[in-house]
N, C-alpha and C. Protein backbone atom coordinates (compact mmCIF):
# COMPACT_ATOMS: atom_id res chain seq x y z
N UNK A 1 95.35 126.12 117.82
CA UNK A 1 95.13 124.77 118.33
C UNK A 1 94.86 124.82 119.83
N UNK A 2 94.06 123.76 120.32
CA UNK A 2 93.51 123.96 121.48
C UNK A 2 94.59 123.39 122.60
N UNK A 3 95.14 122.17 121.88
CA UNK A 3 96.17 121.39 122.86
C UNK A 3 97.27 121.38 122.51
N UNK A 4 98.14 121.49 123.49
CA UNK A 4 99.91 121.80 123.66
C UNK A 4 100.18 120.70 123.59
N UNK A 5 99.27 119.33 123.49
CA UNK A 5 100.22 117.96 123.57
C UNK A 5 99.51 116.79 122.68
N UNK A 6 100.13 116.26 122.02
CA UNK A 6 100.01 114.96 121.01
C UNK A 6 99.43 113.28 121.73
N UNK A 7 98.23 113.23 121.96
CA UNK A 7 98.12 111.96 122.81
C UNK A 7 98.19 111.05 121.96
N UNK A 8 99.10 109.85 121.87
CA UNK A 8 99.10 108.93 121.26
C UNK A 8 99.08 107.39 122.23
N UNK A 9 98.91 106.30 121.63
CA UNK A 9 98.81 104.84 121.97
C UNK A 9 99.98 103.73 120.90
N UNK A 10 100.65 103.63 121.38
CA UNK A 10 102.08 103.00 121.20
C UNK A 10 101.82 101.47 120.92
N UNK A 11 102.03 100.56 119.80
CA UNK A 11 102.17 98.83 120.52
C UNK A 11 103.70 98.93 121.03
N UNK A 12 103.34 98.44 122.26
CA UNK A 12 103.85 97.98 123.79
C UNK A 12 104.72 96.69 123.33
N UNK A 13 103.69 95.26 122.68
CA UNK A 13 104.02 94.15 123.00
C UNK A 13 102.87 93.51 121.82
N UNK A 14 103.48 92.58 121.10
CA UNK A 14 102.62 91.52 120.21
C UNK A 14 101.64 90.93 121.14
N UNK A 15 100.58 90.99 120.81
CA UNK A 15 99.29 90.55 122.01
C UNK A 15 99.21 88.46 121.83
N UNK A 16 99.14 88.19 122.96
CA UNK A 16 98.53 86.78 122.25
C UNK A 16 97.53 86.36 123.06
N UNK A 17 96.44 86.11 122.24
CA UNK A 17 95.30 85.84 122.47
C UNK A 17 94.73 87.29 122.46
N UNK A 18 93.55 87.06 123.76
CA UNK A 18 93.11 88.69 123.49
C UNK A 18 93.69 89.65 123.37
N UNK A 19 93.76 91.25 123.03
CA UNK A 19 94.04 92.20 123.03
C UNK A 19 94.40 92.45 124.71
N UNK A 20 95.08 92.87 125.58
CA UNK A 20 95.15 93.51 127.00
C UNK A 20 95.75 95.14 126.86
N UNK A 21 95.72 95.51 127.89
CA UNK A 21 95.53 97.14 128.06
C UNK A 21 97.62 97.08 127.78
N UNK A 22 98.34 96.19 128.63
CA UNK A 22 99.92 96.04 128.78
C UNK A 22 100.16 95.86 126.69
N UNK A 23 99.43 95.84 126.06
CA UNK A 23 100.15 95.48 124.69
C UNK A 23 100.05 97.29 124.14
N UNK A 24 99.85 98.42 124.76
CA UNK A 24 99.91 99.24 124.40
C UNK A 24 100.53 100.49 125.15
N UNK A 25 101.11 101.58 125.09
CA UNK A 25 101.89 102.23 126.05
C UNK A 25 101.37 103.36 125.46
N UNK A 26 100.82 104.30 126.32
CA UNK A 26 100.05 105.74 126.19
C UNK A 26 101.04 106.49 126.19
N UNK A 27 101.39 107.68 125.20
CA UNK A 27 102.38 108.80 125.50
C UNK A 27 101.37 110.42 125.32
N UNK A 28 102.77 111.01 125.76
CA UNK A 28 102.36 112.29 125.54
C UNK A 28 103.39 112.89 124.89
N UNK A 29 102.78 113.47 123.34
CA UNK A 29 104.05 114.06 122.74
C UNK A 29 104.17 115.73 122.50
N UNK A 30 104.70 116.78 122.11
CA UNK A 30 104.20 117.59 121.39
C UNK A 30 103.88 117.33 120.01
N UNK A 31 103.11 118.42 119.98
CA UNK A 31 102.39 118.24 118.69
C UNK A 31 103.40 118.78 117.83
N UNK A 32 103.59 117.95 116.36
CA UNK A 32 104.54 117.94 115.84
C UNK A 32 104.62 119.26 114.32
N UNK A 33 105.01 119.71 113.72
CA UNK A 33 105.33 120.90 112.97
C UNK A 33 105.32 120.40 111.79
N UNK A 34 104.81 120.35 110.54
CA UNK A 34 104.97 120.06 109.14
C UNK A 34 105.97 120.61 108.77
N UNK A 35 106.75 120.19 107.54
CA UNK A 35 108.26 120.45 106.91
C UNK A 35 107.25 120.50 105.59
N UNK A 36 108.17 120.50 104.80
CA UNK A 36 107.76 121.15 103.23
C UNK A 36 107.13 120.28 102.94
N UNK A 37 106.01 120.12 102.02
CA UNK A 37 105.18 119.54 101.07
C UNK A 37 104.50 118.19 102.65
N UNK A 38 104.28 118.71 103.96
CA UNK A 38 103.86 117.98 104.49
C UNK A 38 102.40 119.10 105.41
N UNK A 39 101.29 118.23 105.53
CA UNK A 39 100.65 118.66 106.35
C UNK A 39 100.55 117.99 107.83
N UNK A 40 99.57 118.98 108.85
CA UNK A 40 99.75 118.63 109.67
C UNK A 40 97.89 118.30 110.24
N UNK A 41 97.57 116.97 110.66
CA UNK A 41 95.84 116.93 110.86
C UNK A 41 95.71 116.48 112.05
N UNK A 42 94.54 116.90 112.56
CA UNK A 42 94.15 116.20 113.87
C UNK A 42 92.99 116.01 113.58
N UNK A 43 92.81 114.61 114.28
CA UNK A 43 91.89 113.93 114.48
C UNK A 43 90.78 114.18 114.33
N UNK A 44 89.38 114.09 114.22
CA UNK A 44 88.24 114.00 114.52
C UNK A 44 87.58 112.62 114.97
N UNK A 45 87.97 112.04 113.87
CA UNK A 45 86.91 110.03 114.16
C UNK A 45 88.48 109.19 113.72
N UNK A 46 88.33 108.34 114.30
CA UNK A 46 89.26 107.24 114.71
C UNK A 46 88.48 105.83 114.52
N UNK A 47 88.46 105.27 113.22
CA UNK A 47 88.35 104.19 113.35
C UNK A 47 88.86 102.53 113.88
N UNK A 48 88.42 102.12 114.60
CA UNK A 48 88.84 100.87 115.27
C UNK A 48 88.34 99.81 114.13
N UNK A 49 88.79 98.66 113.50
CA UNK A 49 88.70 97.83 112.82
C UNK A 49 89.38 96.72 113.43
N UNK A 50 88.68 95.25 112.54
CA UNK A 50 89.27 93.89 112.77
C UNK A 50 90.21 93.81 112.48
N UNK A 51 91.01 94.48 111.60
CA UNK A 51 92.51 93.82 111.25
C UNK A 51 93.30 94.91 111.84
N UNK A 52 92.94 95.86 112.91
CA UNK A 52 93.94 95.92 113.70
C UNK A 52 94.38 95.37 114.77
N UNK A 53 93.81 93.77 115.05
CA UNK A 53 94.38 92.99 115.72
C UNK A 53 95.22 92.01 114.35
N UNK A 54 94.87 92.38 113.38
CA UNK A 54 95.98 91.69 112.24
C UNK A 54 97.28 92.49 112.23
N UNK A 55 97.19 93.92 112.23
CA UNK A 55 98.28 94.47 111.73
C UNK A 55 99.18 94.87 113.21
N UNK A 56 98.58 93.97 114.45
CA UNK A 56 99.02 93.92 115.52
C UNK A 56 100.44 92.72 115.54
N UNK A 57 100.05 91.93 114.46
CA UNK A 57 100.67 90.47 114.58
C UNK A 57 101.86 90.16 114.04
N UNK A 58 103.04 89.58 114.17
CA UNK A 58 104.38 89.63 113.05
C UNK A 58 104.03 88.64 112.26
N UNK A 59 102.52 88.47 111.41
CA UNK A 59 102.57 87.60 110.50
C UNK A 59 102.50 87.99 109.08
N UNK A 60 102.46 87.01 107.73
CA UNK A 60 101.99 87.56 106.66
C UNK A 60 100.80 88.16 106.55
N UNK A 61 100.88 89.29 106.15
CA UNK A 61 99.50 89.89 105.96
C UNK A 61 99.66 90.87 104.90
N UNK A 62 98.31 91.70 104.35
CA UNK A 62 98.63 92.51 102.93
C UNK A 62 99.03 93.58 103.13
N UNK A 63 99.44 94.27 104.71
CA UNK A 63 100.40 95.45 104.79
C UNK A 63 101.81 94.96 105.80
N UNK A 64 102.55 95.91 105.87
CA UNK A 64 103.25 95.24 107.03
C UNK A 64 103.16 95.65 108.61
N UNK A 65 103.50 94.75 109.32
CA UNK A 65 102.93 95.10 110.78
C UNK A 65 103.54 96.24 111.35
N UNK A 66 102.52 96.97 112.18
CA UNK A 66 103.19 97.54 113.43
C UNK A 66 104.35 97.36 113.86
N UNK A 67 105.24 97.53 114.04
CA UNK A 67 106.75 97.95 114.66
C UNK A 67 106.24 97.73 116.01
N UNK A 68 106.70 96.96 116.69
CA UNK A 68 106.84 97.60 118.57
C UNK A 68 107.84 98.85 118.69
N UNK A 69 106.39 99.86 119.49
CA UNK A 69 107.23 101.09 119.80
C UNK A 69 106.64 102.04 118.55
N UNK A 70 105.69 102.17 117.93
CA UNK A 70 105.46 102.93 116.53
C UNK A 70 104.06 103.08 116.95
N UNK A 71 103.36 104.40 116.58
CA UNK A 71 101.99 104.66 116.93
C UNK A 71 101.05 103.55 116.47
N UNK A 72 100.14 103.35 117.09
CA UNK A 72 99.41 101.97 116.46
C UNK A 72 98.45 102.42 115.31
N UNK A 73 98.63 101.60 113.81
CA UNK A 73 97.93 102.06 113.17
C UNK A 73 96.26 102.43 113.05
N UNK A 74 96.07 103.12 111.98
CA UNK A 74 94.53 102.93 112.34
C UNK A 74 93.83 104.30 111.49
N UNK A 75 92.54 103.87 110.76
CA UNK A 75 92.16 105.12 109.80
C UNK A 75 91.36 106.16 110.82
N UNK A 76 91.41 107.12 109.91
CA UNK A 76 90.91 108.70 110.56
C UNK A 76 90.21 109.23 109.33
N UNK A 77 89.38 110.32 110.05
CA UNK A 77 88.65 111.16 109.74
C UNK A 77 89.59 112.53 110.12
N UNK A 78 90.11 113.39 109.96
CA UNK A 78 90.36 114.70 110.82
C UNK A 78 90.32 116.07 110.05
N UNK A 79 90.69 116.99 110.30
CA UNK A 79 90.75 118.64 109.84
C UNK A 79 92.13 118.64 109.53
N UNK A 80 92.73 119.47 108.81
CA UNK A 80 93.96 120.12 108.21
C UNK A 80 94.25 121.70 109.14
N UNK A 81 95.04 121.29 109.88
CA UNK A 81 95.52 122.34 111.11
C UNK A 81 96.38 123.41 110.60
N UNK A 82 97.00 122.73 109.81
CA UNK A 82 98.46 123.70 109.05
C UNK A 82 99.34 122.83 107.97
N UNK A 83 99.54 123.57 106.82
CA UNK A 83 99.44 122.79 105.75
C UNK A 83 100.97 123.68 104.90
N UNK A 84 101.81 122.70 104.73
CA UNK A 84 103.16 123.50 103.67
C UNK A 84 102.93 122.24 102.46
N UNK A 85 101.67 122.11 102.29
CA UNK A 85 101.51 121.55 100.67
C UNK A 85 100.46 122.30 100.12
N UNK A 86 100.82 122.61 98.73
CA UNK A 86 99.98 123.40 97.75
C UNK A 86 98.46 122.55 97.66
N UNK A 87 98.66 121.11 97.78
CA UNK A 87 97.40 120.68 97.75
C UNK A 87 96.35 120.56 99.01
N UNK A 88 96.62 121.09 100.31
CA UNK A 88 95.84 121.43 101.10
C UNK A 88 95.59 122.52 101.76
N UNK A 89 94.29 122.97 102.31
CA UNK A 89 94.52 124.21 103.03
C UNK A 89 94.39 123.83 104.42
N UNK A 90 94.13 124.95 105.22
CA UNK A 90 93.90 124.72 106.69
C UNK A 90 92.32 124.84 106.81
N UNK A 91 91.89 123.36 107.41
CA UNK A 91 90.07 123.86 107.26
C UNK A 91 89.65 122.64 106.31
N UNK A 92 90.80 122.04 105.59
CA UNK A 92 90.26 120.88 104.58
C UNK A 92 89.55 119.25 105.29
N UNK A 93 89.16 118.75 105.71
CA UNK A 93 88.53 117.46 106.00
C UNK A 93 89.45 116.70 104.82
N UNK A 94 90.10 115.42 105.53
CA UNK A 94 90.69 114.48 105.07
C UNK A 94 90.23 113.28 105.81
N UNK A 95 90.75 111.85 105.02
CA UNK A 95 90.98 111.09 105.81
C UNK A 95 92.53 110.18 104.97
N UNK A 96 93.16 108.80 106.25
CA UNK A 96 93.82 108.58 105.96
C UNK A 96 94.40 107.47 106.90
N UNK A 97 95.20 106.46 106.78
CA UNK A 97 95.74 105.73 107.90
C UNK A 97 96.87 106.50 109.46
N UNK A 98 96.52 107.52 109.56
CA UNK A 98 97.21 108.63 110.39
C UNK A 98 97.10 108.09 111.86
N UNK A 99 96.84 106.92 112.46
CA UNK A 99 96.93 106.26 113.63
C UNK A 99 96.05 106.95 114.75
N UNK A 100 96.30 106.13 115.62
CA UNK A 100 95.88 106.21 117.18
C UNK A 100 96.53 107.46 117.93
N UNK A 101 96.40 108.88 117.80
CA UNK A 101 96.64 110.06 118.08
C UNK A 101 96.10 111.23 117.75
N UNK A 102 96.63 112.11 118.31
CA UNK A 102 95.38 113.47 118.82
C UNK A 102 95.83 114.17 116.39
N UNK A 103 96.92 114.34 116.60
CA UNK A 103 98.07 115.12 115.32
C UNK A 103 98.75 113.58 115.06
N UNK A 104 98.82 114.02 113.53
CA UNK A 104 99.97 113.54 113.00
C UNK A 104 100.11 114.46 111.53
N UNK A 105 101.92 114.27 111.35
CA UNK A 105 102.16 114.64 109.92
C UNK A 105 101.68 113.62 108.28
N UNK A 106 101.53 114.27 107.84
CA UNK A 106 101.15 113.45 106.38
C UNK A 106 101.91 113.69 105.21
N UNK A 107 102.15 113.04 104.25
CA UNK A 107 102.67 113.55 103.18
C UNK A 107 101.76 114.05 102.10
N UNK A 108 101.40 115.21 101.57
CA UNK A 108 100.14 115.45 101.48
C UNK A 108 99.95 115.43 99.72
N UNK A 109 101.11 114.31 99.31
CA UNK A 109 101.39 114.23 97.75
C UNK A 109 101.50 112.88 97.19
N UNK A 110 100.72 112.26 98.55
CA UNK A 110 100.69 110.71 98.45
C UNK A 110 98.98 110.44 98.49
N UNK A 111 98.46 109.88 97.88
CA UNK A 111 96.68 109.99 97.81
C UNK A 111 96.64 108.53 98.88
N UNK A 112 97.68 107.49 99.04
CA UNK A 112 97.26 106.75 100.42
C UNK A 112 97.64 107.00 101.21
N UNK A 113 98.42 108.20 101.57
CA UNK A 113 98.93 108.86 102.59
C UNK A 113 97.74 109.74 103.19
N UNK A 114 96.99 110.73 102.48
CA UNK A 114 96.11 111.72 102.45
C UNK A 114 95.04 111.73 101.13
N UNK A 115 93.60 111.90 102.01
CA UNK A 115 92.53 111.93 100.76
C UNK A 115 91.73 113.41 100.94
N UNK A 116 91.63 114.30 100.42
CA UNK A 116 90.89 115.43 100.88
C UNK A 116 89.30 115.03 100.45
N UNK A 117 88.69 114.54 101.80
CA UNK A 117 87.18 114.84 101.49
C UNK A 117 86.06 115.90 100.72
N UNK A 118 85.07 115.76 100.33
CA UNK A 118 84.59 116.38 99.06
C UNK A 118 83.94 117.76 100.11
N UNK A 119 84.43 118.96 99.21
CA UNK A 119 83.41 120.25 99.83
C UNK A 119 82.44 120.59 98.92
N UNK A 120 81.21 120.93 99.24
CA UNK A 120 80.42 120.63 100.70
C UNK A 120 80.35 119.21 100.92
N UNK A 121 80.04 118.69 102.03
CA UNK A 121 79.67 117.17 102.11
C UNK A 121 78.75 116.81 101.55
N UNK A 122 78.58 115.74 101.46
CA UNK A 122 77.12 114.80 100.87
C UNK A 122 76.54 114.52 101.73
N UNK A 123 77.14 114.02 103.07
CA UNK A 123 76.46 112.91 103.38
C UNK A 123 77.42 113.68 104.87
N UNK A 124 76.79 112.82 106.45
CA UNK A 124 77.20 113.07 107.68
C UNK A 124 79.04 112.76 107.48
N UNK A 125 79.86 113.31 108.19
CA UNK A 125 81.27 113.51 108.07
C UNK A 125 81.64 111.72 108.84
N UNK A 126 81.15 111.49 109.17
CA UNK A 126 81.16 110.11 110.51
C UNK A 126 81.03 108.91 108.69
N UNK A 127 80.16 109.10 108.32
CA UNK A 127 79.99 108.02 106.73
C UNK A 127 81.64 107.50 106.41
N UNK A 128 82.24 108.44 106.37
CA UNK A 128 83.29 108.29 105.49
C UNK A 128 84.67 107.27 106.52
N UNK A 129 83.88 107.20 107.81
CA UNK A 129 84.84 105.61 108.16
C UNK A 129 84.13 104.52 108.15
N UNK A 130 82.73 104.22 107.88
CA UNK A 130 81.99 103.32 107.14
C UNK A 130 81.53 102.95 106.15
N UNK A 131 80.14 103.37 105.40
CA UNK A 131 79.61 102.99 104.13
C UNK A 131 80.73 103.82 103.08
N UNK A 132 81.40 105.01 103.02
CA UNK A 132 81.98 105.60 102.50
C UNK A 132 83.73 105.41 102.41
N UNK A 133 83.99 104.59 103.59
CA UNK A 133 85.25 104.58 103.47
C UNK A 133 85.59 103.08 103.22
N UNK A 134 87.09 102.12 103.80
CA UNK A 134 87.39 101.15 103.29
C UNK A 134 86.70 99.96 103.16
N UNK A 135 85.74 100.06 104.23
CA UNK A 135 84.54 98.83 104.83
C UNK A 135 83.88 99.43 103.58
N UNK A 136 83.01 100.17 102.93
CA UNK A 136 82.00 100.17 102.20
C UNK A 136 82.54 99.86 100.79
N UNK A 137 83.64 100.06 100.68
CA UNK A 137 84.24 100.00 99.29
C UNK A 137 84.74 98.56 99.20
N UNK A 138 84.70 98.24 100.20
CA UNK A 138 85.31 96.60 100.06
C UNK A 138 83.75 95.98 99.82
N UNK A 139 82.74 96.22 100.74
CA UNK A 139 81.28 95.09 100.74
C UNK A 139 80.86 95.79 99.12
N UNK A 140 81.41 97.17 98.82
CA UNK A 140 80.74 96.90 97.34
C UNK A 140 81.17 96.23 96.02
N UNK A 141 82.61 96.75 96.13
CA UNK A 141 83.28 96.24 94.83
C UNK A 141 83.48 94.53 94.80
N UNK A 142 83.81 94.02 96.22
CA UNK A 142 83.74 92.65 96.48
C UNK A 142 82.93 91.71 96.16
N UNK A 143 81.23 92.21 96.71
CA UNK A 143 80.03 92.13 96.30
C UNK A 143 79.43 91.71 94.80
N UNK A 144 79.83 93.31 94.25
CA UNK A 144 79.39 93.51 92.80
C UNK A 144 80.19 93.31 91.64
N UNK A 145 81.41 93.37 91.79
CA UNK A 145 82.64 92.80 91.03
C UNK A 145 83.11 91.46 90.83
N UNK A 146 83.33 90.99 92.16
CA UNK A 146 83.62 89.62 92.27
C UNK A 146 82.70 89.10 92.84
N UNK A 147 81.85 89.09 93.07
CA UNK A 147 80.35 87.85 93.57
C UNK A 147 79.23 87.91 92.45
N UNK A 148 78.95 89.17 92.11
CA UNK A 148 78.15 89.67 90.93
C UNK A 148 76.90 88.68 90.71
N UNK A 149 76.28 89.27 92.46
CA UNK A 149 74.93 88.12 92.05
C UNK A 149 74.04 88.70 91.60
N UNK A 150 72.75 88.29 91.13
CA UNK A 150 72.33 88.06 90.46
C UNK A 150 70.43 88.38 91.38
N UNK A 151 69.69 89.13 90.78
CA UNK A 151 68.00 89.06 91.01
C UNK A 151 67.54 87.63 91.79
N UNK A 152 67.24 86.85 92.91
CA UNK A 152 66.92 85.75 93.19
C UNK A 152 67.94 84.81 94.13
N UNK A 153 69.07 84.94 93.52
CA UNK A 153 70.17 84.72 94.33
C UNK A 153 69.44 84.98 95.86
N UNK A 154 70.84 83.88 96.40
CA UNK A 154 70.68 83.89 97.89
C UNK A 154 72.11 84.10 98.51
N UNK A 155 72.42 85.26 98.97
CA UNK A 155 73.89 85.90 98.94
C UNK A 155 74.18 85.45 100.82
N UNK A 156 75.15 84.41 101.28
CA UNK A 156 75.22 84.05 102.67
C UNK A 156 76.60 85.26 103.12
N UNK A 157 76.17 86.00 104.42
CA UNK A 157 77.13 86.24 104.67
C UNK A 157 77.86 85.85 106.10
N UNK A 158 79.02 85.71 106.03
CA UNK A 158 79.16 85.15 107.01
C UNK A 158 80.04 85.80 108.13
N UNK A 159 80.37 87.01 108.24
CA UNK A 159 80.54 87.98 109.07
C UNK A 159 79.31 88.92 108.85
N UNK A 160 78.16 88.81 109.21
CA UNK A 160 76.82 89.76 109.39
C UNK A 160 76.71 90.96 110.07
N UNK A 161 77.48 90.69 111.14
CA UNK A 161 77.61 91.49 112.27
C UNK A 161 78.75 92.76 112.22
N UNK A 162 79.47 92.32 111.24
CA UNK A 162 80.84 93.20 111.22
C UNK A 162 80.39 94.32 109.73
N UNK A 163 82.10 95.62 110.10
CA UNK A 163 81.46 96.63 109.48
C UNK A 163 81.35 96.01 107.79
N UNK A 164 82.19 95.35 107.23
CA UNK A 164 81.90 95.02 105.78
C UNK A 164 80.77 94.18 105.85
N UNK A 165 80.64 92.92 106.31
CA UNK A 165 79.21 91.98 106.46
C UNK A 165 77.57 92.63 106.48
N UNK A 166 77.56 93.59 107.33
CA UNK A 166 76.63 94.63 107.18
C UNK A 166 76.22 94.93 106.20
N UNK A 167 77.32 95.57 105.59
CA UNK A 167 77.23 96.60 104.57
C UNK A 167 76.32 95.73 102.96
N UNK A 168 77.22 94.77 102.78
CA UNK A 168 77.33 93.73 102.02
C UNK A 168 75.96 92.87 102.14
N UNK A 169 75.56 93.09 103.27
CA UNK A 169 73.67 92.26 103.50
C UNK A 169 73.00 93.60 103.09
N UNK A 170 73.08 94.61 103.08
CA UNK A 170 71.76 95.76 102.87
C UNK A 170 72.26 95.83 100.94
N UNK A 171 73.63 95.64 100.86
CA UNK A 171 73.73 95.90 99.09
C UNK A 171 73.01 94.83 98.32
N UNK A 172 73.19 93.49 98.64
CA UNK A 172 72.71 92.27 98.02
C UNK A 172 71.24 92.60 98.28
N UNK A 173 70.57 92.93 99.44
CA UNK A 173 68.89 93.13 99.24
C UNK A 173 68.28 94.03 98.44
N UNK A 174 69.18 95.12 98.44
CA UNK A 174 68.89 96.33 97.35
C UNK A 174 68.68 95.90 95.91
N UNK A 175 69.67 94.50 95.46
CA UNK A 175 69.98 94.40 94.41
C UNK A 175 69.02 92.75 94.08
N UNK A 176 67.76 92.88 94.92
CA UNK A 176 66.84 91.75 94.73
C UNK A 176 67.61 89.72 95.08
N UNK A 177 68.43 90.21 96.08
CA UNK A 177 68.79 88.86 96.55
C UNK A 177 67.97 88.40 98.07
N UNK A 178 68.01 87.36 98.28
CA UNK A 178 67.59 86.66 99.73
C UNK A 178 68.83 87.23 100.47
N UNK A 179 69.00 87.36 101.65
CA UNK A 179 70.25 87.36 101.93
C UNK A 179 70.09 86.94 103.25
N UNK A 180 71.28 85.73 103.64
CA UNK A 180 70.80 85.18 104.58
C UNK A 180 72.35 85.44 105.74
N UNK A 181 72.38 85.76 106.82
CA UNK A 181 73.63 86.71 107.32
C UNK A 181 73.82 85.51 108.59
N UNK A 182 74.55 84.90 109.21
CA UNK A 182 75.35 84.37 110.83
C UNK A 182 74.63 85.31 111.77
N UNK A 183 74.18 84.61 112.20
CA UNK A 183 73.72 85.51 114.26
C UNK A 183 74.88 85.43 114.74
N UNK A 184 75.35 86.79 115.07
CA UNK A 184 76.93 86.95 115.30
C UNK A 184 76.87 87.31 116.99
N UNK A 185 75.70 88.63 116.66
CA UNK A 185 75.78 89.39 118.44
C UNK A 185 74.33 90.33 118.18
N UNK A 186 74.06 90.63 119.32
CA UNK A 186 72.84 91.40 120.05
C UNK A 186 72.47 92.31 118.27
N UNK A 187 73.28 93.12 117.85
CA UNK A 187 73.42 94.38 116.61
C UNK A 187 72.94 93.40 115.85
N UNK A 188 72.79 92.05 115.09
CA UNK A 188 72.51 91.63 114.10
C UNK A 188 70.64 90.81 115.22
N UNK A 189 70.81 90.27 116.18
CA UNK A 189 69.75 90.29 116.74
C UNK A 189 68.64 90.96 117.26
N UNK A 190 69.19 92.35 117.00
CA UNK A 190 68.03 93.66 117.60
C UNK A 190 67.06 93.84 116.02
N UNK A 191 67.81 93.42 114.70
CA UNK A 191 66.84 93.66 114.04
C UNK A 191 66.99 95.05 112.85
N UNK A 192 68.37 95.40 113.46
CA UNK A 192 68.59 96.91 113.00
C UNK A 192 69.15 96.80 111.42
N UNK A 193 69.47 95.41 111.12
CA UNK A 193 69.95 95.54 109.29
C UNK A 193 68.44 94.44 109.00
N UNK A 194 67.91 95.11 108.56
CA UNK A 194 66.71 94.29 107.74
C UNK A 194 67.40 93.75 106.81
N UNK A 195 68.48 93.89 106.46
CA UNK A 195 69.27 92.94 105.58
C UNK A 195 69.68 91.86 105.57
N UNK A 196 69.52 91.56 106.88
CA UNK A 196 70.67 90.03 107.41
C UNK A 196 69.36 89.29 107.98
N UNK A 197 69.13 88.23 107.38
CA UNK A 197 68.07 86.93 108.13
C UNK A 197 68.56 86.39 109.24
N UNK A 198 67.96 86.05 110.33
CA UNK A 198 68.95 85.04 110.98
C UNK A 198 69.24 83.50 110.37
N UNK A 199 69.92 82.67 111.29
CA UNK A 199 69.71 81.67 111.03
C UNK A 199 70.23 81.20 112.63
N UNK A 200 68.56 80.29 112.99
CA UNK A 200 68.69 79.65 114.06
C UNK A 200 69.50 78.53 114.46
N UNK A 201 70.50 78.07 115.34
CA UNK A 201 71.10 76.55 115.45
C UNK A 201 70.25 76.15 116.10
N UNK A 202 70.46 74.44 115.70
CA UNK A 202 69.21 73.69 116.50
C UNK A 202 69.82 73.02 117.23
């Protein structure tokens, strides 16, 4: 391993209103040692998402919040550094909710704890915190399961701009719908999802 120390980002303080730099406290830890049937991963990609200003909040929501004082949650992409579970090696690509830090331990016998990514890849390693990971699996099954439109259909979305809304405007066009998406920001105005129409206010 290259680094002697564990950088992590702490919630500090329940934010209200915007996010500020004081709702989070930077540490430096060592990097921590796996115990039996646990591995140990570091990082590669760190996804930032919308509902980690949800799982920032002490409200109802579908996981439970952040702790003040507990690494701030958050999904990953990383490598398998050192591994005392039979189901990983060192060298494996995972991903997992493993937070805002350089290392963390996993339980590597829990499949929402730890997912071992497919060898060889399919597809760029970066996919698998977008079209491949929770955002893509939500705009599809959401989409095609529970919306289940239809050739002609006109599918509105109304987060366009965000990572599921995206996703969810290029699936509905694939699948012969209009799809008409919110002018959210510049990314849905540059033109770059031929999926999402605008729609002008007058």
């Amino acid at each position: 391993m290259t680094r002697a120390i564990n950088r992590q980002f702490l919630l500090a303080a329940r934010p209200v209103g915007d996010i500020k730099e004081s709702d989070f406290e930077y540490r430096e830890e060592p990097i921590p040692s796996p115990k039996d049937d646990e591995v140990l991963v570091r990082t590669i990609y760190l996804s930032l998402d919308p509902t980690n200003r949800i799982w920032m909040s002490d409200i109802e929501q579908y996981m439970p919040p952040v702790e003040i004082g507990e690494v701030m949650r958050g999904g990953i992409i990383g490598v398998v550094e050192e591994s005392k579970n039979p189901n990983f090696k060192k060298g494996d690509l995972v991903s997992g909710l493993l937070g805002w830090q350089d290392y963390a331990i996993a339980l590597g016998n829990s499949g929402f704890s730890l997912t071992r990514l497919p060898n060889p890849l399919p597809c760029p390693l970066n996919a698998f915190t977008g079209p491949l990971g929770a955002t893509g699996f939500t705009a599809y099954f959401g989409l095609l399961d529970i919306g289940q439109p239809k050739v002609g259909e006109t599918v509105v979305v109304s987060a366009a701009a965000g990572a599921v809304g995206s996703i969810v405007g290029q699936i509905a066009k694939i699948k012969g719908c209009r799809v008409v998406g919110r002018e959210q920001c510049g990314f849905v105005r540059s033109g770059k999802k031929q999926a999402i129409a605008k729609i002008k206010s007058k």
